[in-house]
C-alpha atoms as a PDB file:
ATOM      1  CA  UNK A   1     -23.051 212.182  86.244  1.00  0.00           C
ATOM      2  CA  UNK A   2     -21.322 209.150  84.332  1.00  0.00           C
ATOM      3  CA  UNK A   3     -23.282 209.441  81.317  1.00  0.00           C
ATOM      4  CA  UNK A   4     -21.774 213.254  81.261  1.00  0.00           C
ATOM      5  CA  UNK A   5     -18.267 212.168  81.732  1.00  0.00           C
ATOM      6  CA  UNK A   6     -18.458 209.763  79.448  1.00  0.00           C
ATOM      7  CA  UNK A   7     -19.861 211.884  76.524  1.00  0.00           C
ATOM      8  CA  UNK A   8     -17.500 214.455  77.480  1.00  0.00           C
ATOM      9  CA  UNK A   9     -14.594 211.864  76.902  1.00  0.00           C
ATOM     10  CA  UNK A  10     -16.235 210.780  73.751  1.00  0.00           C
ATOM     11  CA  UNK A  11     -16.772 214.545  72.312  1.00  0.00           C
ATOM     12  CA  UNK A  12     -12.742 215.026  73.387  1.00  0.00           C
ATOM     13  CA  UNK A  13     -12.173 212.042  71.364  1.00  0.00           C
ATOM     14  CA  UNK A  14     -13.890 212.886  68.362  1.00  0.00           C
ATOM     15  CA  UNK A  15     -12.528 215.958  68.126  1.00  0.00           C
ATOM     16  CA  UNK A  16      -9.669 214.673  68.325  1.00  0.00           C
ATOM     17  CA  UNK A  17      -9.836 212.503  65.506  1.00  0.00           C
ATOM     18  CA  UNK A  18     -11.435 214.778  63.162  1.00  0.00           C
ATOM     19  CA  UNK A  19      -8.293 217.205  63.907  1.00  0.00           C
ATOM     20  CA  UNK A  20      -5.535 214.712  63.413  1.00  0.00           C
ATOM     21  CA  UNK A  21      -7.359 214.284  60.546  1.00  0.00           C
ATOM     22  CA  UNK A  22      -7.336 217.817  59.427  1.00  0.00           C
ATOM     23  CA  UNK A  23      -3.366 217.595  59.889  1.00  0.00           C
ATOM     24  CA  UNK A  24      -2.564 214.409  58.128  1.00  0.00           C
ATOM     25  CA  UNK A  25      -5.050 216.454  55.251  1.00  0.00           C
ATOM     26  CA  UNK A  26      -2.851 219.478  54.971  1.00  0.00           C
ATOM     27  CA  UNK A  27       0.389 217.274  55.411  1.00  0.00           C
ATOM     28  CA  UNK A  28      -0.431 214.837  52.524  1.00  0.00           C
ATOM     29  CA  UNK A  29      -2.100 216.600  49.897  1.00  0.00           C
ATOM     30  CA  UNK A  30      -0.169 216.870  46.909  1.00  0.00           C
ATOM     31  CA  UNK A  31      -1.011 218.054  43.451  1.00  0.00           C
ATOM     32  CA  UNK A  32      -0.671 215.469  40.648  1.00  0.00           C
ATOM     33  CA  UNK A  33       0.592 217.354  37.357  1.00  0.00           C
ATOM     34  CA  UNK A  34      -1.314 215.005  35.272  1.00  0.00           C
ATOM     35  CA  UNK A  35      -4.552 216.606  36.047  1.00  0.00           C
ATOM     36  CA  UNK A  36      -3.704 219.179  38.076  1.00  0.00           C
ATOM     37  CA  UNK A  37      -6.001 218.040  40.890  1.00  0.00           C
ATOM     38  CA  UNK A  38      -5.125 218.210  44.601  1.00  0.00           C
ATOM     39  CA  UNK A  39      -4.659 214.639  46.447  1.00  0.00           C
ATOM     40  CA  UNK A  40      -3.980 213.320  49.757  1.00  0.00           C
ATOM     41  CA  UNK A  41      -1.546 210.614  49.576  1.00  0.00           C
ATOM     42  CA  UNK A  42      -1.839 207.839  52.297  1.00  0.00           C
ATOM     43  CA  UNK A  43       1.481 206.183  52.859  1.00  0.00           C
ATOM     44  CA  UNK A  44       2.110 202.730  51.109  1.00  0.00           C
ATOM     45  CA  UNK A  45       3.850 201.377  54.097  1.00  0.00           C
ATOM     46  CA  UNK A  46       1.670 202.266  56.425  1.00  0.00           C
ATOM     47  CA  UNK A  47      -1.902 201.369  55.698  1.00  0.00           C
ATOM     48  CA  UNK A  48      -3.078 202.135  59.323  1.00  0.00           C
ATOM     49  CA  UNK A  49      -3.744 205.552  58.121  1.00  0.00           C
ATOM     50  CA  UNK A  50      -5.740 204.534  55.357  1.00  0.00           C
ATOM     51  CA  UNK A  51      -7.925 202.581  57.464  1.00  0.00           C
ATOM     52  CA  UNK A  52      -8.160 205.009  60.727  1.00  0.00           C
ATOM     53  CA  UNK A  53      -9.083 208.026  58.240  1.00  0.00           C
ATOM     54  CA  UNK A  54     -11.485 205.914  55.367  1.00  0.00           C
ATOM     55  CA  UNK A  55     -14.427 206.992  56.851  1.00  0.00           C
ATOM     56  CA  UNK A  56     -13.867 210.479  56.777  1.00  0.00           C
ATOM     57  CA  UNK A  57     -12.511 210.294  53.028  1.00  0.00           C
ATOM     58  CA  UNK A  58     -15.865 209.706  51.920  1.00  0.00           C
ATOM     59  CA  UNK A  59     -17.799 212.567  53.585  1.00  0.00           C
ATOM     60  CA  UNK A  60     -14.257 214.649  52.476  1.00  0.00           C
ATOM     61  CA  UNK A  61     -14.415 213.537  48.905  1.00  0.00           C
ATOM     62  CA  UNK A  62     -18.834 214.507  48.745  1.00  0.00           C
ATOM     63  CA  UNK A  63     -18.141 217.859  50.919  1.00  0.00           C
ATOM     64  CA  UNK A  64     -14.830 219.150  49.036  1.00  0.00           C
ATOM     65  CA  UNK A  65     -14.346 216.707  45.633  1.00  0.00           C
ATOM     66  CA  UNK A  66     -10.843 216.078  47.539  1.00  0.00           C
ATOM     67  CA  UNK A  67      -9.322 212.947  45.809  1.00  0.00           C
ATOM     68  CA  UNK A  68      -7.208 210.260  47.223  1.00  0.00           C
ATOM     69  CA  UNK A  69      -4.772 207.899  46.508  1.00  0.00           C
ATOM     70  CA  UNK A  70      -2.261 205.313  48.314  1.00  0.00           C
ATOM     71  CA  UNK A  71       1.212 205.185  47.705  1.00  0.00           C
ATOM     72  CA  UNK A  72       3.161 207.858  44.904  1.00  0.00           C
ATOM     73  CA  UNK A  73       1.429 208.611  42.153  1.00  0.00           C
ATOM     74  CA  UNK A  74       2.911 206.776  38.998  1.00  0.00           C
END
């Protein structure tokens, strides 16, 4: 019965991470008019984000071509 409850939290955790994901996603993407291509901007002064949500970037950028960038574009 443990090993259930503990996958269960572990599922319950995941998804929660993938959707806070999804959120910060829609949130943050802007479009950069110097190529016209969609972005999700991680905050400058808060690099936590960046971090927390790397590994997802990089199965976001292969599945969707999703680009990303920290800080304002300049």
């Amino acid at each position: 019965m443990r090993r259930s409850k503990i996958g269960g939290v572990l599922a319950i955790l995941m998804i929660l991470y993938l959707g806070s994901y999804a959120f910060f996603r829609t949130a943050n993407a802007e479009i950069w008019e110097r190529d016209g291509q969609t972005y999700v901007i991680f905050p400058q002064d808060q690099p936590v984000f960046y971090y927390a949500y790397r590994p997802l970037t990089y199965i976001d950028a292969a599945l969707t071509g999703m680009r990303f960038h920290i800080g304002p574009h300049r």
